[in-house]
N, C-alpha and C. Protein backbone atom coordinates (compact mmCIF):
# COMPACT_ATOMS: atom_id res chain seq x y z
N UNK A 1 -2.87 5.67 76.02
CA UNK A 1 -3.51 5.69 74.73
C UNK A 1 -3.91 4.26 74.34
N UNK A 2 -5.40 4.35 73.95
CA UNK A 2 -5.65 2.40 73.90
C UNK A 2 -5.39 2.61 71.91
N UNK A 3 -6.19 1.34 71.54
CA UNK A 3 -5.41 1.21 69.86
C UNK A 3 -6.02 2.27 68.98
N UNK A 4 -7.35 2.68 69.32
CA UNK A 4 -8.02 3.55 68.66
C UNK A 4 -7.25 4.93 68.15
N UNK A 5 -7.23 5.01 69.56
CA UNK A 5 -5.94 6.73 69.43
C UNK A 5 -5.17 6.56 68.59
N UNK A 6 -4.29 5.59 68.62
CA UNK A 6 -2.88 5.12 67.96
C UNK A 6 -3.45 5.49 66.28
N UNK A 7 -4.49 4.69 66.04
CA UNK A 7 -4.99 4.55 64.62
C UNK A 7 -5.25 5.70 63.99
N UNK A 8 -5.88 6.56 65.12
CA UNK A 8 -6.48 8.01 64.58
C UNK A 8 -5.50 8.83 64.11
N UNK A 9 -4.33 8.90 64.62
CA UNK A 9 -3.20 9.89 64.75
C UNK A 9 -2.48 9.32 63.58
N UNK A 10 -2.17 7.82 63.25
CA UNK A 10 -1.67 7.26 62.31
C UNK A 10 -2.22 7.56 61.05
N UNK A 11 -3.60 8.04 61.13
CA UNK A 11 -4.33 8.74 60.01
C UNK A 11 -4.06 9.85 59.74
N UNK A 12 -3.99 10.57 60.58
CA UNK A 12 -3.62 12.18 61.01
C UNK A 12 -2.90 12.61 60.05
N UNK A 13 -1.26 12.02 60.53
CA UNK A 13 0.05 12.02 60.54
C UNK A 13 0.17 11.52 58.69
N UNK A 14 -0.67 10.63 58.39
CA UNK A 14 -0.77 9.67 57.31
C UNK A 14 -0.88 10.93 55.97
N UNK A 15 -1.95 11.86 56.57
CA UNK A 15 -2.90 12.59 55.17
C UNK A 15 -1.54 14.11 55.43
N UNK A 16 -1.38 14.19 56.38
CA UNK A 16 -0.64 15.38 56.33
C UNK A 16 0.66 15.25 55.49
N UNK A 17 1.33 14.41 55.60
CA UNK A 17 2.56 13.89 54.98
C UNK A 17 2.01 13.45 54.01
N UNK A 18 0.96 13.08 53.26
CA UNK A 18 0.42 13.14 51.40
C UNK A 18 0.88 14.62 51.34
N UNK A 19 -0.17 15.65 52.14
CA UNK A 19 -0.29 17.12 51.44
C UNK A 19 1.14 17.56 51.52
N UNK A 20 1.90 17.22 52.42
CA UNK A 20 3.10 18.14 52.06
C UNK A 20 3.65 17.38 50.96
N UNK A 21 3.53 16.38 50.69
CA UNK A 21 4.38 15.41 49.49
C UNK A 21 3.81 15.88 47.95
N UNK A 22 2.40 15.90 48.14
CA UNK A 22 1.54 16.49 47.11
C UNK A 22 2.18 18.27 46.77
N UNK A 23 2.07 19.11 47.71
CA UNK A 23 2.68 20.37 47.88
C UNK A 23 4.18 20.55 46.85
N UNK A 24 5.24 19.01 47.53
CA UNK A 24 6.69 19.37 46.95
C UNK A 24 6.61 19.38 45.90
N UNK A 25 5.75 18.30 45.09
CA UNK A 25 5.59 17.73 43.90
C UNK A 25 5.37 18.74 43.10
N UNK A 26 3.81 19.28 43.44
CA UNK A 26 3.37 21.23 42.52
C UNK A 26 4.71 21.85 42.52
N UNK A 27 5.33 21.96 43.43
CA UNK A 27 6.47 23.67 43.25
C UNK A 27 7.16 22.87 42.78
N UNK A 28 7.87 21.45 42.21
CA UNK A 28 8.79 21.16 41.99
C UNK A 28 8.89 21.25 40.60
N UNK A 29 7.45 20.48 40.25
CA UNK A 29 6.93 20.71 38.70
C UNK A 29 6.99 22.53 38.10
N UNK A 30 6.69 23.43 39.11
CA UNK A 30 6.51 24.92 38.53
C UNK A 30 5.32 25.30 38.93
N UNK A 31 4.73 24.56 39.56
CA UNK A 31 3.10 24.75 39.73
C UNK A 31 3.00 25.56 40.78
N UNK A 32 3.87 26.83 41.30
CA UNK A 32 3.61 27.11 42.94
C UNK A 32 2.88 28.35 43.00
N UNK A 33 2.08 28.71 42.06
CA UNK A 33 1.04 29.89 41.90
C UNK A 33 -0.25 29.20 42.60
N UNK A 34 -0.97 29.21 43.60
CA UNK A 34 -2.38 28.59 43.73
C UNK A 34 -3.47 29.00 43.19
N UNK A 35 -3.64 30.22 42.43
CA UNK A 35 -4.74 30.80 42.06
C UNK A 35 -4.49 30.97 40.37
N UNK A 36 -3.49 29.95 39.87
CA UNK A 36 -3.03 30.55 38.10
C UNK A 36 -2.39 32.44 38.52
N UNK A 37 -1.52 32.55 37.67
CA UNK A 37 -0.62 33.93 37.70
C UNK A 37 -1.19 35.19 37.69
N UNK A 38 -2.80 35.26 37.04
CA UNK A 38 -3.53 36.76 37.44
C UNK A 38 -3.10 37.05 38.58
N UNK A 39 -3.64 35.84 39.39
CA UNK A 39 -3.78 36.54 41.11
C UNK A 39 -2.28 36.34 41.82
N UNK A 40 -1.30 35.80 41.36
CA UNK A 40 -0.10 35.55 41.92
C UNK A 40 0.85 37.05 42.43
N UNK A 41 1.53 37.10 43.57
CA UNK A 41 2.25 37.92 43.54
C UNK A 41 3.64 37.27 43.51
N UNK A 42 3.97 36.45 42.45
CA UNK A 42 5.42 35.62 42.33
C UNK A 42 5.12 35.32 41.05
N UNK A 43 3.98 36.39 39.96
CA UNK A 43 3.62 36.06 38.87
C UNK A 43 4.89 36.41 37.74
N UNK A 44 5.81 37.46 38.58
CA UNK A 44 6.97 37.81 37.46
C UNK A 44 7.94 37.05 37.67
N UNK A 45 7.99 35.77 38.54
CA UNK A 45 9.43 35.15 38.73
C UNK A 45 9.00 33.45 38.23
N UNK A 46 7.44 33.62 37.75
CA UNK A 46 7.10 32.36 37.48
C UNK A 46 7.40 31.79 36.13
N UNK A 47 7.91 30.76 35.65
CA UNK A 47 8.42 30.25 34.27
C UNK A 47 7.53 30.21 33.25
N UNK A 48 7.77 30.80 31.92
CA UNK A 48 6.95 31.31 31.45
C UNK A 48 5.99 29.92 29.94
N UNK A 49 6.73 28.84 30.85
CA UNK A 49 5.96 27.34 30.00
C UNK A 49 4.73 27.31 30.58
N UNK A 50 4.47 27.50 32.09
CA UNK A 50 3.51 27.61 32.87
C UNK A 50 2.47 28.90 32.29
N UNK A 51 2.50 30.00 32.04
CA UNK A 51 1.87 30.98 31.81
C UNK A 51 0.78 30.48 30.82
């Protein structure tokens, strides 16, 4: 692997580990409906500050 590769993957690796960090953050806050609670099927176990 010359430095290029290294860099690309370091990017890769970089944005994926935002989205899962971004991800913990939503469900941690209450936010883990993706579509708002119409379309949720976890709409009856969701906290109802969020609604």
């Amino acid at each position: 692997m010359n430095f290029a590769d290294i860099v690309i993957i370091s990017i890769i690796a970089a944005i994926v580990a935002g989205i899962v960090i971004f991800m913990k953050k939503k469900k941690k806050n209450g936010s883990g409906c993706c579509s708002g609670c119409s379309g949720c099927s976890k709409a009856s176990s969701c906290s109802s500050y969020k609604k």
